[in-house]
N, C-alpha and C. Protein backbone atom coordinates (compact mmCIF):
# COMPACT_ATOMS: atom_id res chain seq x y z
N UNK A 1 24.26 -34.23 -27.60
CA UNK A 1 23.65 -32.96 -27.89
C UNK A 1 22.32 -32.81 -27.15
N UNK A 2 22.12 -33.82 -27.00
CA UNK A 2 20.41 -34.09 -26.53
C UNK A 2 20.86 -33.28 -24.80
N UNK A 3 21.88 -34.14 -24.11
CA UNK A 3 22.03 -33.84 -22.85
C UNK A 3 21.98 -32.07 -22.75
N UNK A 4 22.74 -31.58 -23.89
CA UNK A 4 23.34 -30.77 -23.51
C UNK A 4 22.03 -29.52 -23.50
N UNK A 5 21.25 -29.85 -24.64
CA UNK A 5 19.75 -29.00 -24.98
C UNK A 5 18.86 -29.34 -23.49
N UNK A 6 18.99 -30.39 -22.61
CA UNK A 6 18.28 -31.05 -21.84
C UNK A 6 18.85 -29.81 -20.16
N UNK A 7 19.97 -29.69 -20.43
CA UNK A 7 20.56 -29.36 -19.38
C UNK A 7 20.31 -27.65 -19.29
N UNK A 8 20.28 -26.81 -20.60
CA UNK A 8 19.77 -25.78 -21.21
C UNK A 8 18.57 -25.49 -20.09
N UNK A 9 17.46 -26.30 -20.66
CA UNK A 9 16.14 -26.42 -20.31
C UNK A 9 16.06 -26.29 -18.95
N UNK A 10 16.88 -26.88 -18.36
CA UNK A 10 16.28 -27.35 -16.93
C UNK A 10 17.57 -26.01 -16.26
N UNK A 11 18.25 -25.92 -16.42
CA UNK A 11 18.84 -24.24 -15.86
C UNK A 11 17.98 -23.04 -16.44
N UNK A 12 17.22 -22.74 -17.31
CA UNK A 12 16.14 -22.14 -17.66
C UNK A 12 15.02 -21.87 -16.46
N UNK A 13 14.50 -23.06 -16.36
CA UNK A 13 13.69 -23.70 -15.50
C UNK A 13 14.06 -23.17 -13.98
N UNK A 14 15.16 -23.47 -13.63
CA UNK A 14 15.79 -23.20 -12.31
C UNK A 14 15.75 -21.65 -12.08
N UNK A 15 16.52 -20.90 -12.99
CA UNK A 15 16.04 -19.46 -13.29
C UNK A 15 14.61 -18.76 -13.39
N UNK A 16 14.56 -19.19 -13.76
CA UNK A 16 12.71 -18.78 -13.46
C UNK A 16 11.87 -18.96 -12.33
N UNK A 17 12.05 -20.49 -11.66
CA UNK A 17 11.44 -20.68 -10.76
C UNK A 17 12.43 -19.76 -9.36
N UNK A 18 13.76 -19.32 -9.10
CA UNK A 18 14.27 -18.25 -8.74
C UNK A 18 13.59 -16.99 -8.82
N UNK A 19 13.32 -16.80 -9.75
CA UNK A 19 12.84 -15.15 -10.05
C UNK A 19 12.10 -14.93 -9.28
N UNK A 20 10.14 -15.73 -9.42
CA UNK A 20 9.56 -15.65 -8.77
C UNK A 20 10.11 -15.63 -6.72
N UNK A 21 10.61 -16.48 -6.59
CA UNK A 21 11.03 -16.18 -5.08
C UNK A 21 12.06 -15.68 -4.70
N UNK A 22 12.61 -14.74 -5.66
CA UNK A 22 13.49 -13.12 -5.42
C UNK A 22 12.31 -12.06 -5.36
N UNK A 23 11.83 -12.67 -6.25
CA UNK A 23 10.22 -11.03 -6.14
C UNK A 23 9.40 -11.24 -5.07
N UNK A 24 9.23 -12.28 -4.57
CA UNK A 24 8.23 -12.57 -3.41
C UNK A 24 9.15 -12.29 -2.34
N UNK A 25 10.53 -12.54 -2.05
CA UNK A 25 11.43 -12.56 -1.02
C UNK A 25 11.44 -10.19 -1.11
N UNK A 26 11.61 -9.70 -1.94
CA UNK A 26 11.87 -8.35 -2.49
C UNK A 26 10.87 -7.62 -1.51
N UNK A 27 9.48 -8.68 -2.53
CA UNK A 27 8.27 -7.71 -1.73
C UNK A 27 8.08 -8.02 -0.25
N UNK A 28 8.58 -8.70 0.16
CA UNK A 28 8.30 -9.28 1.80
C UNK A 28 9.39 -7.53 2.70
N UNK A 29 10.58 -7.83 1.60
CA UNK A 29 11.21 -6.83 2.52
C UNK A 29 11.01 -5.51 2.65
N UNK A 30 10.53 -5.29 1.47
CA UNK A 30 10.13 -3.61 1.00
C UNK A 30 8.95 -3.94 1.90
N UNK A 31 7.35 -4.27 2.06
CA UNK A 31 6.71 -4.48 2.99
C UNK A 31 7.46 -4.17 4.88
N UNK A 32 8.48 -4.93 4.90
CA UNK A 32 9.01 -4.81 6.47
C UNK A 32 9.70 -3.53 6.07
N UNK A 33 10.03 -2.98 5.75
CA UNK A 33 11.26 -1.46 5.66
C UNK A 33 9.49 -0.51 5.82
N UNK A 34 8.91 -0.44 4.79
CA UNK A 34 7.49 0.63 5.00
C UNK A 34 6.54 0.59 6.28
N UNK A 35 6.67 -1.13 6.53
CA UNK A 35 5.68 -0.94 7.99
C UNK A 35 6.72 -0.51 9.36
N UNK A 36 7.98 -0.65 9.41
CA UNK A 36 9.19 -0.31 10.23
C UNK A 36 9.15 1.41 9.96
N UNK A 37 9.21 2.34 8.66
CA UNK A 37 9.30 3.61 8.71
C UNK A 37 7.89 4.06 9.28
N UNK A 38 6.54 3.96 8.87
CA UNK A 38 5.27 4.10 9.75
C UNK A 38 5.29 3.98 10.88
N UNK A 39 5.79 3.12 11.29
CA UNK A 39 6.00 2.96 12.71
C UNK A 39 6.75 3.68 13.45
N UNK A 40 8.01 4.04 13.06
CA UNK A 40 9.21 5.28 13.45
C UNK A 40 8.55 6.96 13.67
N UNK A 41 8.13 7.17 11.99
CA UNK A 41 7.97 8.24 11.40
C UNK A 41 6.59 8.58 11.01
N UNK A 42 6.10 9.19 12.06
CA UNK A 42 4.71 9.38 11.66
C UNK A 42 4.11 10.22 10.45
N UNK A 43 5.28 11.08 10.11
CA UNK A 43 4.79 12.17 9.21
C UNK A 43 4.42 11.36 7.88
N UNK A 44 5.13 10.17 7.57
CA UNK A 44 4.41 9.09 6.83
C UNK A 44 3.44 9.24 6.16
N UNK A 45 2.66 8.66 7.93
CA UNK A 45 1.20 8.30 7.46
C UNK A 45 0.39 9.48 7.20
N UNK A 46 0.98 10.86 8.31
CA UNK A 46 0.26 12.18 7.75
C UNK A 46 0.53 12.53 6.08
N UNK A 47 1.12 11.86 4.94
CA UNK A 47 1.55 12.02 4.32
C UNK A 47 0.42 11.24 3.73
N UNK A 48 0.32 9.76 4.02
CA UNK A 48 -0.51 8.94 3.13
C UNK A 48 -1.55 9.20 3.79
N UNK A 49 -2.30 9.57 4.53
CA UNK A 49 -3.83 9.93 4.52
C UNK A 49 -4.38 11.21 3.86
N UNK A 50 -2.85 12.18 3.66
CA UNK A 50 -3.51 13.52 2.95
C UNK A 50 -3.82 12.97 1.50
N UNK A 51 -2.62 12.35 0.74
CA UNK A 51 -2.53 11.84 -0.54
C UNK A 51 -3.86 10.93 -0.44
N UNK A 52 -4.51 10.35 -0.18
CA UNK A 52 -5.64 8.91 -0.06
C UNK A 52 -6.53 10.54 -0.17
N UNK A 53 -6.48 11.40 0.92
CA UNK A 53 -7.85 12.44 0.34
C UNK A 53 -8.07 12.96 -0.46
N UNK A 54 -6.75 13.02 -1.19
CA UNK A 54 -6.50 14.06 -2.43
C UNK A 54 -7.03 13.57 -3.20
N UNK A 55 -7.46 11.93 -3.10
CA UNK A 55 -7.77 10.97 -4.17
C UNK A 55 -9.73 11.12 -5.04
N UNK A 56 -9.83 11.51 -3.02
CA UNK A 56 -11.65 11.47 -3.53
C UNK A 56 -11.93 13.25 -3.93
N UNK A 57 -12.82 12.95 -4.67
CA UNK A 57 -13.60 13.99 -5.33
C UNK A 57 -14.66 15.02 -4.52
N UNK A 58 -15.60 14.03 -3.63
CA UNK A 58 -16.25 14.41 -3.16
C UNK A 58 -15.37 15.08 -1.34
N UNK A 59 -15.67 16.14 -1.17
CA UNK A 59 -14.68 16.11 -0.02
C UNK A 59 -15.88 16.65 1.00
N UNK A 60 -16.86 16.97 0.95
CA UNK A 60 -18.03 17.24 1.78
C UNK A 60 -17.78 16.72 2.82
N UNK A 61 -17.98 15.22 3.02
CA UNK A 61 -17.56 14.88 4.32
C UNK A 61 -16.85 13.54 4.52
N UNK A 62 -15.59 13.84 4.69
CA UNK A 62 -14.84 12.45 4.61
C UNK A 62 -14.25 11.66 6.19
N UNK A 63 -14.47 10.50 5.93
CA UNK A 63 -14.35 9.65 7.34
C UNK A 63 -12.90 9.37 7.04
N UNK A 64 -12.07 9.45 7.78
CA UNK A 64 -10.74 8.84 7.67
C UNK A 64 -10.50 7.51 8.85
N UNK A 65 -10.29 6.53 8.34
CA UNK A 65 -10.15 5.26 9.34
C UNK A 65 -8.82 5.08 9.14
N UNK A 66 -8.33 4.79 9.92
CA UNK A 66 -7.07 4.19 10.62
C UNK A 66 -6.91 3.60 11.96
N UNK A 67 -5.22 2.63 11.93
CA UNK A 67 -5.36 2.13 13.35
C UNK A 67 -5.21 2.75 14.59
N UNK A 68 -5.44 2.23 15.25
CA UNK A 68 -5.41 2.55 16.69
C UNK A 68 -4.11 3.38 16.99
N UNK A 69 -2.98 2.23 16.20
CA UNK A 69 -1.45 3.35 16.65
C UNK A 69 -1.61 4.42 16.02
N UNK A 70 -2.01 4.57 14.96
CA UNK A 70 -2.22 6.19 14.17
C UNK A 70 -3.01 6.67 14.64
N UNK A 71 -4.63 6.67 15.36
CA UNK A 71 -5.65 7.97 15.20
C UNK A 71 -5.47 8.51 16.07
N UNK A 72 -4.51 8.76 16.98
CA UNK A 72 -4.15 9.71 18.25
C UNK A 72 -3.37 10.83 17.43
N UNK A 73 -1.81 10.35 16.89
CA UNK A 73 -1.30 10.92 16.20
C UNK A 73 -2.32 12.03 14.61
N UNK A 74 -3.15 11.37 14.29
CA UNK A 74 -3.70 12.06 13.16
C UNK A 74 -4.60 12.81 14.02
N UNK A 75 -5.40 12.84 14.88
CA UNK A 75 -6.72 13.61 15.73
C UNK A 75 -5.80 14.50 16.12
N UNK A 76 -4.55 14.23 16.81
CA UNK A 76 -4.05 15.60 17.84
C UNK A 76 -3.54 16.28 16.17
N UNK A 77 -3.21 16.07 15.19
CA UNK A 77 -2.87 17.03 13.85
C UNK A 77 -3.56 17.07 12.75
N UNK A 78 -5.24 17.06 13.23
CA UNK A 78 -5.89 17.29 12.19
C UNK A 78 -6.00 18.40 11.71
N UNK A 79 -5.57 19.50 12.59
CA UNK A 79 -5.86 21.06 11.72
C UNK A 79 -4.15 20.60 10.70
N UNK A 80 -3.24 20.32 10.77
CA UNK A 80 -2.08 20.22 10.23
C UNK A 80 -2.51 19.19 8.64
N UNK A 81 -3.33 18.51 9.03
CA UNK A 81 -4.13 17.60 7.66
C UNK A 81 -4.98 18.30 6.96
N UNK A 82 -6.16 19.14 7.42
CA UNK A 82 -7.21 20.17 7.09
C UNK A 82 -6.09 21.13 6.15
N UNK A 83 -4.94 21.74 6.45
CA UNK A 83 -4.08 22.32 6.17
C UNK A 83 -3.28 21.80 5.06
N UNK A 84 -2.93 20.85 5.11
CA UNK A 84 -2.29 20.00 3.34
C UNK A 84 -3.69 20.01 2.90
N UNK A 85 -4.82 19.50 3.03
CA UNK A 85 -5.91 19.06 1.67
C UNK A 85 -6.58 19.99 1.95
N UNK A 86 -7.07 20.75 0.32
CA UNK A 86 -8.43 21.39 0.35
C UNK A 86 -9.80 20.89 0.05
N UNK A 87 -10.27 21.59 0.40
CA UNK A 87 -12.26 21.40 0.55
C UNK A 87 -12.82 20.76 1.39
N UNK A 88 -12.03 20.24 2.17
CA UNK A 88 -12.64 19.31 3.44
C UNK A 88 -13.59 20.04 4.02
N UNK A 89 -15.02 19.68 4.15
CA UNK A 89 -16.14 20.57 5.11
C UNK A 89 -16.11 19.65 6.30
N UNK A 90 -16.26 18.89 5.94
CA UNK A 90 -16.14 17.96 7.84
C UNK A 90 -15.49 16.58 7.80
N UNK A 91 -14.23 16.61 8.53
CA UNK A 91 -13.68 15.67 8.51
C UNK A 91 -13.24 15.22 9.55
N UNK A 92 -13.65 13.53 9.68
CA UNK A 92 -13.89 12.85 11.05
C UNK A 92 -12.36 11.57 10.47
N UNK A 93 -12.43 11.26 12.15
CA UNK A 93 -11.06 10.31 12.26
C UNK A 93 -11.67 9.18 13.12
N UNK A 94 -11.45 7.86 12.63
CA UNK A 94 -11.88 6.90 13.02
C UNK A 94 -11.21 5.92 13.25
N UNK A 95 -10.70 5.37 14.54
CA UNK A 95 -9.93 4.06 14.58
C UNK A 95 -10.81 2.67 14.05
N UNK A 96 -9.67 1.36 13.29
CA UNK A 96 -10.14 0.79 12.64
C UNK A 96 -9.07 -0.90 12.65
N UNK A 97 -9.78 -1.40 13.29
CA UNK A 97 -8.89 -2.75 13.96
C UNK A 97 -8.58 -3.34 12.67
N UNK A 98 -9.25 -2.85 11.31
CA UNK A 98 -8.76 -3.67 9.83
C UNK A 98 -8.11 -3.01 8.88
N UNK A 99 -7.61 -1.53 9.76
CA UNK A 99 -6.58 -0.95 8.69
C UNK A 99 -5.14 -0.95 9.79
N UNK A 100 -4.43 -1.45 9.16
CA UNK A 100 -2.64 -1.44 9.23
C UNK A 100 -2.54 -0.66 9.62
N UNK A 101 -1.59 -0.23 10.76
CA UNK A 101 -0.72 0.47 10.95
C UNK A 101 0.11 1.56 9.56
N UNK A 102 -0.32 2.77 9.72
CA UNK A 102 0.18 3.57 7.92
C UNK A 102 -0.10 3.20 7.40
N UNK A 103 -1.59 2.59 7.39
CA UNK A 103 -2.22 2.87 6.07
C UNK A 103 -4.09 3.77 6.65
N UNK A 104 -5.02 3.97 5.40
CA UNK A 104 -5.66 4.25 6.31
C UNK A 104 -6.69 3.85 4.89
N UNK A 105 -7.95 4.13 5.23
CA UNK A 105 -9.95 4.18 4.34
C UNK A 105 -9.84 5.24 4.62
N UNK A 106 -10.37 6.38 3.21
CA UNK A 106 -10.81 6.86 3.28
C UNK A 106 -12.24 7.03 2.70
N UNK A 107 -13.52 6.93 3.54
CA UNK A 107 -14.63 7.01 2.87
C UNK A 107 -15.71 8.51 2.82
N UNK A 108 -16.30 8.85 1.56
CA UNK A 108 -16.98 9.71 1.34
C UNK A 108 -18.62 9.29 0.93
N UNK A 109 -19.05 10.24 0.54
CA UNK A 109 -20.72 9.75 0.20
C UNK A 109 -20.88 9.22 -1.22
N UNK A 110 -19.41 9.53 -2.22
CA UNK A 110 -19.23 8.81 -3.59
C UNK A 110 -18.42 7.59 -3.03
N UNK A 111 -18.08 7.33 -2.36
CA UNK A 111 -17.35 5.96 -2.11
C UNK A 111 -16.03 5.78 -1.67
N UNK A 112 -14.94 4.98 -1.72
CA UNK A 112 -13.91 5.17 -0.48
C UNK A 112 -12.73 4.62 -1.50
N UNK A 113 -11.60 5.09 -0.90
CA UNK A 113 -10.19 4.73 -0.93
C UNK A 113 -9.69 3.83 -0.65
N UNK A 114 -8.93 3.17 -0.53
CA UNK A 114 -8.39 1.94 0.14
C UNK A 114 -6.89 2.53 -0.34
N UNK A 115 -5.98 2.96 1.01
CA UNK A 115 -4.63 3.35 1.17
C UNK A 115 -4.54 2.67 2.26
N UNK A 116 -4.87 1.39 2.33
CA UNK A 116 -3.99 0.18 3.22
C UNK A 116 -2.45 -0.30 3.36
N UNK A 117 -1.84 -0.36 3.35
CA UNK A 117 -0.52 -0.84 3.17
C UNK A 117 -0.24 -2.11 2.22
N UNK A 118 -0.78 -2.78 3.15
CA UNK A 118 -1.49 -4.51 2.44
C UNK A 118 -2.31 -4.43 1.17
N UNK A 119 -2.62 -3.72 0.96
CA UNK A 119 -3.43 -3.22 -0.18
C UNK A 119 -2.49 -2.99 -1.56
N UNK A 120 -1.76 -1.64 -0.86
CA UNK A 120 -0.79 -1.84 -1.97
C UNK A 120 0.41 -2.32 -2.37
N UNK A 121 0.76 -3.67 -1.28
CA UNK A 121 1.85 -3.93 -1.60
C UNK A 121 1.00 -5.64 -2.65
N UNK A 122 -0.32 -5.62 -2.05
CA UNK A 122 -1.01 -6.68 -3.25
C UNK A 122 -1.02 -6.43 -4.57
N UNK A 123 -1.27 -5.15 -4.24
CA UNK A 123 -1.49 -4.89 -5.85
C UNK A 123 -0.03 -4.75 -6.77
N UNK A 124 1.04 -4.41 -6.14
CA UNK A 124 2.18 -4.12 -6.43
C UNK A 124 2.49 -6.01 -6.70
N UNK A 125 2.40 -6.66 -6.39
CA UNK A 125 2.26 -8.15 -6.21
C UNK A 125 1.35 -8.66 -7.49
N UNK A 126 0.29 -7.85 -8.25
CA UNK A 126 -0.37 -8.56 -8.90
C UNK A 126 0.08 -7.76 -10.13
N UNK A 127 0.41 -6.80 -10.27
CA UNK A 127 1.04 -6.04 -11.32
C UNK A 127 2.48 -6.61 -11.74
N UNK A 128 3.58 -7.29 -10.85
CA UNK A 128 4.27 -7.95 -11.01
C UNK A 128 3.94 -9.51 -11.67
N UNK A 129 3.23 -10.08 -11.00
CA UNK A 129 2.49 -11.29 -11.40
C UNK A 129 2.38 -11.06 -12.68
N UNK A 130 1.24 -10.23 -13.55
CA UNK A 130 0.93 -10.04 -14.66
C UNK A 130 2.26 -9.63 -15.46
N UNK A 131 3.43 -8.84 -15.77
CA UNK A 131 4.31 -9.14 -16.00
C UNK A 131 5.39 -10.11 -16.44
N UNK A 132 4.86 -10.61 -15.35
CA UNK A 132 5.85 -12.09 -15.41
C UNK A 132 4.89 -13.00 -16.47
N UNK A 133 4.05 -12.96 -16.39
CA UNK A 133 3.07 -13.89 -17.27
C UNK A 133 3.23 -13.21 -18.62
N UNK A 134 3.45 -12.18 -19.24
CA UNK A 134 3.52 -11.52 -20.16
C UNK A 134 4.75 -11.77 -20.58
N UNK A 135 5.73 -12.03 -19.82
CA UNK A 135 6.87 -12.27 -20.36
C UNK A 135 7.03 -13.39 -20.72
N UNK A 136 6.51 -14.48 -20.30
CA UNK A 136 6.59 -15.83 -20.62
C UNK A 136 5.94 -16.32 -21.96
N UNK A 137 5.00 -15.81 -22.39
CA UNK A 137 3.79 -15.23 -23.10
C UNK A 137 4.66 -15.42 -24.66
């Protein structure tokens, strides 16, 4: 009986320690499918830099940073961005060797955004984490 409670335990064990590297294997791929569509599909990132502005309050004057492969694409369609978000009084576009590809900073004079990619697939990563600890719990 002992074996059999013993054997329980340790397929338990095996299952669990699985889980974790199905969710880490999950998020690796969802990560490659979002940085692969950014890369394709630019309307994307025109998508996630309007949403990241929508975020701040202050819209007086907002810096938008992004990378290098994006700020051509966002500068030649900034009236098309000015055009999704309101209240923008002056809004500047800035390439940024530490934001990802589709993702972008947005900073104001109350303080900034972080719509990195890497950003949120961490946090999506630590919200899972906590979960899992809750469940064990």
């Amino acid at each position: 009986m002992e074996t059999l409670n013993e054997a329980i335990k340790q397929r338990k064990r095996i299952i669990k320690d699985s889980e974790n590297e199905i969710v880490r294997l999950s998020l690796k791929i969802a990560e490659q499918i979002i940085r692969s569509e950014v890369s394709v599909n630019k309307d994307v990132v025109m998508n996630i830099v309007a949403e990241a502005i929508n975020r701040v309050s202050d819209r007086e004057s907002v810096i938008v940073k992004v990378n290098k492969d994006d700020a051509e694409f966002i500068k030649n369609n900034k009236d098309k961005l000015s055009g999704i978000v309101d209240g923008v009084k002056n809004l500047s576009i800035l390439e940024d060797s530490q934001v990802d590809p589709g993702g972008c900073v947005i900073e104001t004079n109350l303080g900034f955004v972080d719509a990195r990619i890497s950003t949120k697939i961490s946090l999506i990563e630590q919200a899972i984490g906590k979960a899992q600890e809750s469940d064990s719990d």
